[in-house]
Protein backbone atom coordinates (compact mmCIF):
# COMPACT_ATOMS: atom_id res chain seq x y z
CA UNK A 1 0.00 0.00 0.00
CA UNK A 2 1.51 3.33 -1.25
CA UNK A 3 0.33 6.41 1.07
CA UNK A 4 0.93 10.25 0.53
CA UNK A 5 0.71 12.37 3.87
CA UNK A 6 -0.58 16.16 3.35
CA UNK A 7 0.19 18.55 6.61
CA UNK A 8 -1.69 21.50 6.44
CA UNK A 9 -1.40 24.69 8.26
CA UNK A 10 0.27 28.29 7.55
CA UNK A 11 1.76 27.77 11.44
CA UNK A 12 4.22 24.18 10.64
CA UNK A 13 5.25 26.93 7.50
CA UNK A 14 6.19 29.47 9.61
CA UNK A 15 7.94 27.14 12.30
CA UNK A 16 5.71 28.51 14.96
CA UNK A 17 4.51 24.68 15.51
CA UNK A 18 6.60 21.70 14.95
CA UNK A 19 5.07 18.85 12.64
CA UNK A 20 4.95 16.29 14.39
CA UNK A 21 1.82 14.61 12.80
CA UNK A 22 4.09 13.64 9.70
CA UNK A 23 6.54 12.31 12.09
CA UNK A 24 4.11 10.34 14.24
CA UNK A 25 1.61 9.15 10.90
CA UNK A 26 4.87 7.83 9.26
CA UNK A 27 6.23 5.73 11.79
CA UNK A 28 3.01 4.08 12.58
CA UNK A 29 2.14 3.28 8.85
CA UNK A 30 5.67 2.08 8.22
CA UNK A 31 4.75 -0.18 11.42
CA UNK A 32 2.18 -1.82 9.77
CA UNK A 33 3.64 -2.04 6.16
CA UNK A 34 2.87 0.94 4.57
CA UNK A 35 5.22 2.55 2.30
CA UNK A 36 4.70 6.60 3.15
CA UNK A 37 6.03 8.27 -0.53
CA UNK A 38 5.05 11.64 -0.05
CA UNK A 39 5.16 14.26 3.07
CA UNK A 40 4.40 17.71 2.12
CA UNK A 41 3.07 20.41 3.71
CA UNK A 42 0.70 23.40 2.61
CA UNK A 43 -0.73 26.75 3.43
CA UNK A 44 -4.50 26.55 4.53
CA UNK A 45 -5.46 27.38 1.16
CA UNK A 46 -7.97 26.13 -0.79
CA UNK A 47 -6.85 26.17 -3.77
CA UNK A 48 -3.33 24.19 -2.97
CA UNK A 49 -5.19 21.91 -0.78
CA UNK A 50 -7.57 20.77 -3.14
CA UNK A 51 -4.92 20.60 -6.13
CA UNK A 52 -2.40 18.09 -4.17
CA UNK A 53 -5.11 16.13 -2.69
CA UNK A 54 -6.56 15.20 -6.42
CA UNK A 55 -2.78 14.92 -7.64
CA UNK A 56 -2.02 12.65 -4.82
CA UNK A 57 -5.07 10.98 -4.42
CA UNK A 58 -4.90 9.56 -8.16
CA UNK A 59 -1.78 8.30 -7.77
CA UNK A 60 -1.29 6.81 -4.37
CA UNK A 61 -3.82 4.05 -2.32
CA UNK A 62 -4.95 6.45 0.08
CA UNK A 63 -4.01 10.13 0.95
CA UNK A 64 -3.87 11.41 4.74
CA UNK A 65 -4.57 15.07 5.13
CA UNK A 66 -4.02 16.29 9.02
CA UNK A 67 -4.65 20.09 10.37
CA UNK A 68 -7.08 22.90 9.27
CA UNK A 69 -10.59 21.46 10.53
CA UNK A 70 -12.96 24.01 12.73
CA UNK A 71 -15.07 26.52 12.49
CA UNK A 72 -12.27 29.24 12.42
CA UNK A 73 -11.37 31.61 9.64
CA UNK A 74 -8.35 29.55 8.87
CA UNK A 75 -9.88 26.04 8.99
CA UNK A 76 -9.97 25.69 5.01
CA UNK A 77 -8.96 21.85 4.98
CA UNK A 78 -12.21 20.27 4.35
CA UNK A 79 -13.23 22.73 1.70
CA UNK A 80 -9.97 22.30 0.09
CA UNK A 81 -10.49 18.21 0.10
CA UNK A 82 -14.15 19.01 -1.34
CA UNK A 83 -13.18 20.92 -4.00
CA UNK A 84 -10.36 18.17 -5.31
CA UNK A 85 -13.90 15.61 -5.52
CA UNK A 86 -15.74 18.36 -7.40
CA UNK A 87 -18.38 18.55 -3.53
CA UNK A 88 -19.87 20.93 -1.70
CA UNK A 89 -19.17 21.03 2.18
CA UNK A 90 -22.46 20.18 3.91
CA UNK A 91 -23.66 20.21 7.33
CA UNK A 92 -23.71 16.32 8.77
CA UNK A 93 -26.69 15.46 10.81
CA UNK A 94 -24.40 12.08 11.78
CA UNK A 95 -21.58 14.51 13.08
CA UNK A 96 -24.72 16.66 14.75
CA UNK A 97 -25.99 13.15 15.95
CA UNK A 98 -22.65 12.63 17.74
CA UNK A 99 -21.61 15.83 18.97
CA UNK A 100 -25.16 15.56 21.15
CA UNK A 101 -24.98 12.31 22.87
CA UNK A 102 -20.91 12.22 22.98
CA UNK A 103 -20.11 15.54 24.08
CA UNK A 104 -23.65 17.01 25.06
CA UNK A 105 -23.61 19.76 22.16
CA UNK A 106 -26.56 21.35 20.80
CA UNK A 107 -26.32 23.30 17.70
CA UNK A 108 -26.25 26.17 19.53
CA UNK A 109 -23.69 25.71 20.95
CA UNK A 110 -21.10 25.25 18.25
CA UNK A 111 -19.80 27.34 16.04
CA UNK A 112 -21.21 27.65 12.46
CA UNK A 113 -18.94 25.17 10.18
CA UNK A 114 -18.00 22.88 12.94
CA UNK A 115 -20.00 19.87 11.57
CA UNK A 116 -19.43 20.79 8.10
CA UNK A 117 -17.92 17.90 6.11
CA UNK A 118 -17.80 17.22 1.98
CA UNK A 119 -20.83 15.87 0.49
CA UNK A 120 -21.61 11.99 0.51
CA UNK A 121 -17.96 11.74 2.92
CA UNK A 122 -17.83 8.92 5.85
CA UNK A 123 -17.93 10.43 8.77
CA UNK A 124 -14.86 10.14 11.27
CA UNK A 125 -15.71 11.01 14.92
CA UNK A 126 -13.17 12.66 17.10
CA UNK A 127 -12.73 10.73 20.25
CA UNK A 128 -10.65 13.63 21.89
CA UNK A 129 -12.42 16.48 20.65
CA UNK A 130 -15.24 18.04 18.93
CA UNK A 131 -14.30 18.63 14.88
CA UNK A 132 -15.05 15.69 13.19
CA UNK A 133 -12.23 13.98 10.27
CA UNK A 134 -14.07 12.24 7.21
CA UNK A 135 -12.90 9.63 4.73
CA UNK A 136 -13.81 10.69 0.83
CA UNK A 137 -12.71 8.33 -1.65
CA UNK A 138 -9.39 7.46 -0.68
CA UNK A 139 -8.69 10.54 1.14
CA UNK A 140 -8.62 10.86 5.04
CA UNK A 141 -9.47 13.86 6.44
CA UNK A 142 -7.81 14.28 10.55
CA UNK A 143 -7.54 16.68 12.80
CA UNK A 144 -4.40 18.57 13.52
CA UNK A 145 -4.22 18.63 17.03
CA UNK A 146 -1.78 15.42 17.84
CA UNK A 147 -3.69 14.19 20.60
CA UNK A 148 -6.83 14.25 18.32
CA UNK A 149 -5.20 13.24 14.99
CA UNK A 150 -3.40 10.49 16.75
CA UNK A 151 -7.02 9.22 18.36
CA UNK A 152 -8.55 9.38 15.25
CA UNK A 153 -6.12 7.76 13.44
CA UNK A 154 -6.46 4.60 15.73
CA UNK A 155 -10.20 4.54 14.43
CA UNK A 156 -9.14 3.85 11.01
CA UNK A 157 -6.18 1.89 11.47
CA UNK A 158 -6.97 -1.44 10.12
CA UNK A 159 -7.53 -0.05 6.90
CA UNK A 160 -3.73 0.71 6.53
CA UNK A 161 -1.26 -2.15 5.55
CA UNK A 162 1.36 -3.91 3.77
CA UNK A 163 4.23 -6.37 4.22
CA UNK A 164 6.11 -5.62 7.20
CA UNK A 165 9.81 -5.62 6.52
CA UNK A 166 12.26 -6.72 9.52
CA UNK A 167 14.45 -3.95 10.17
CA UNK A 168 18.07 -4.46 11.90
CA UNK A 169 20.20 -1.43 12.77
CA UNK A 170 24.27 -1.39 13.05
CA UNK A 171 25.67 1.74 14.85
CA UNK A 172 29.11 2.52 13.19
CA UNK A 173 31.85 5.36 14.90
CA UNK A 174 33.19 6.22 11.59
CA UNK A 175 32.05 9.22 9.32
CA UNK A 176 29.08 8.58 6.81
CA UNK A 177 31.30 8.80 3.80
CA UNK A 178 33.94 6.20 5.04
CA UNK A 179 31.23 3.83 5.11
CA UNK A 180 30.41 4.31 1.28
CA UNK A 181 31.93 1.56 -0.38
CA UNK A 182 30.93 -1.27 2.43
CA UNK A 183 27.53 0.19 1.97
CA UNK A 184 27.86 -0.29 -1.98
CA UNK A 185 28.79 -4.17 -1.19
CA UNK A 186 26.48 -4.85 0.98
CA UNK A 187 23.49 -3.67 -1.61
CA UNK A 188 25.05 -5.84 -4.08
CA UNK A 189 25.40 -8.99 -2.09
CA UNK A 190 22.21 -8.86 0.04
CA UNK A 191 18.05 -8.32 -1.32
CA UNK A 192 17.83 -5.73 1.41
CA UNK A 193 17.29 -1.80 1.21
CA UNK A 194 19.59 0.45 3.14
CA UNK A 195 19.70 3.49 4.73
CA UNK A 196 22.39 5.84 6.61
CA UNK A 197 21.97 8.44 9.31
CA UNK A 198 24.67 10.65 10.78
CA UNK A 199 25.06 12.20 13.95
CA UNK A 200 27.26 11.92 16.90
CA UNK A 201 27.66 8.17 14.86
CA UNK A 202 26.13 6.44 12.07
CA UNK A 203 23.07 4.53 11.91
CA UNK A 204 22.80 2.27 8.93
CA UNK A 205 19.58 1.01 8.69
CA UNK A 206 18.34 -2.00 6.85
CA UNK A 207 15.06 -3.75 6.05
CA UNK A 208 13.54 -6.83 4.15
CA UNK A 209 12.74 -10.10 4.25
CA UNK A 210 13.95 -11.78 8.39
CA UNK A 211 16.71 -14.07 7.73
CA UNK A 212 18.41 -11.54 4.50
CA UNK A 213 17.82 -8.19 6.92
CA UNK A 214 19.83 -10.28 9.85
CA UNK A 215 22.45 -11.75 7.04
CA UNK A 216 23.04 -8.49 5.75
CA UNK A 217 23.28 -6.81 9.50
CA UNK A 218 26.32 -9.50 10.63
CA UNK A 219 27.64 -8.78 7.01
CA UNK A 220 28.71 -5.39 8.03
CA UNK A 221 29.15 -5.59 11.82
CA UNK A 222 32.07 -7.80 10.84
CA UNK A 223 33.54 -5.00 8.70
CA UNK A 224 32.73 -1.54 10.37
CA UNK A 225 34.11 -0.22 13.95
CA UNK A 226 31.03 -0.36 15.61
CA UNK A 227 29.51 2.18 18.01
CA UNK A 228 30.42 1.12 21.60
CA UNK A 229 27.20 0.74 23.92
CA UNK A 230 27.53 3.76 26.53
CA UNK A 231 29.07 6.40 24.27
């Protein structure tokens, strides 16, 4: 399964909030077998919104879109999503339905908007909030506050999945480019995929199938000065 993750918000932009959403989404997808393509993030505007969501959404299985979803001037997310399905955003009795016996809501008392999801969308309750996320086609629609986006995610979980690669990890104390040409043999030699990530050392990363992931990982322990536990 081949995923694209849209952040929006003009505040991860700006820096003023850190995305961790993308962060968070990615790791849990790549948990269950997911392969995560695409992270990008946009300005709460309609217009980009609902252009990447129909680019993305015809060419990947499913497209998560986090942030942007209230009542507030700057809560443009679901209209963006509607327009990239050609919808209008409609007031949801279900999410009215919800808001009443979950969270003891009348209409009014929220906000004008806050039910509003695209026409003909599956509604997505919010299990630690009060803006509802929708599924349209193959597009998910969560909220952007983490503790909310993360609950809601759970919801929808089991519709997310692949082949889950074993991953093994070898911790080498020599610079990233020293490593090259061990790297280069051990792509040639093993079915595995490979990935390096410097810091204070240099984690080499590498996944596929159990026994070749583990073959692959002794390959180059033997042949690198490995990171001493402690350090």
């Amino acid at each position: 399964m081949r995923v694209a993750i849209v952040t929006v918000g003009d505040e991860l932009l700006a820096g003023d909030t850190v995305n961790t959403n993308a962060a968070w989404l990615g790791e849990r997808l790549t948990e269950r077998g997911v392969d995560v393509e695409r992270v990008v993030t946009l300005p709460d505007r309609v217009a980009d919104i609902a252009r990447v969501v129909n680019e993305y959404r015809a060419e990947y299985d499913a497209v998560l879109v986090t942030g942007g979803l209230g009542p507030t001037h700057d809560d443009l997310t679901m209209d963006g999503v509607a327009a990239a399905f050609g919808r209008e955003v409609v007031e949801s009795e279900e999410a009215l339905e919800w808001l009443a016996e979950e969270g003891g809501y009348t209409a009014d008392d929220l906000a004008e908007g806050t039910a509003d999801i695209p026409r003909g969308a599956r509604l997505l309750k919010n299990p630690e909030g009060v803006a509802p996320g929708c599924v349209i086609g193959s597009v998910y629609v969560l909220p952007g506050v983490p503790a909310e986006m993360k609950a809601m995610f759970e919801t929808v979980a089991d519709e997310f999945s692949g082949e889950v690669e074993h991953v093994a990890s070898v911790v080498a104390d020599e610079p990233e480019s020293a490593l090259i040409d061990r790297i280069d043999e051990l792509r040639d030699r093993f079915d595995v995929t490979v990935g390096s990530y410097p810091g204070d050392s240099v984690r080499v990363k590498i996944q596929g199938g159990e026994e070749e992931t583990e073959a692959a990982a002794a390959w180059l322990r033997e042949r690198v000065e490995l990171k001493e536990s402690g350090q």
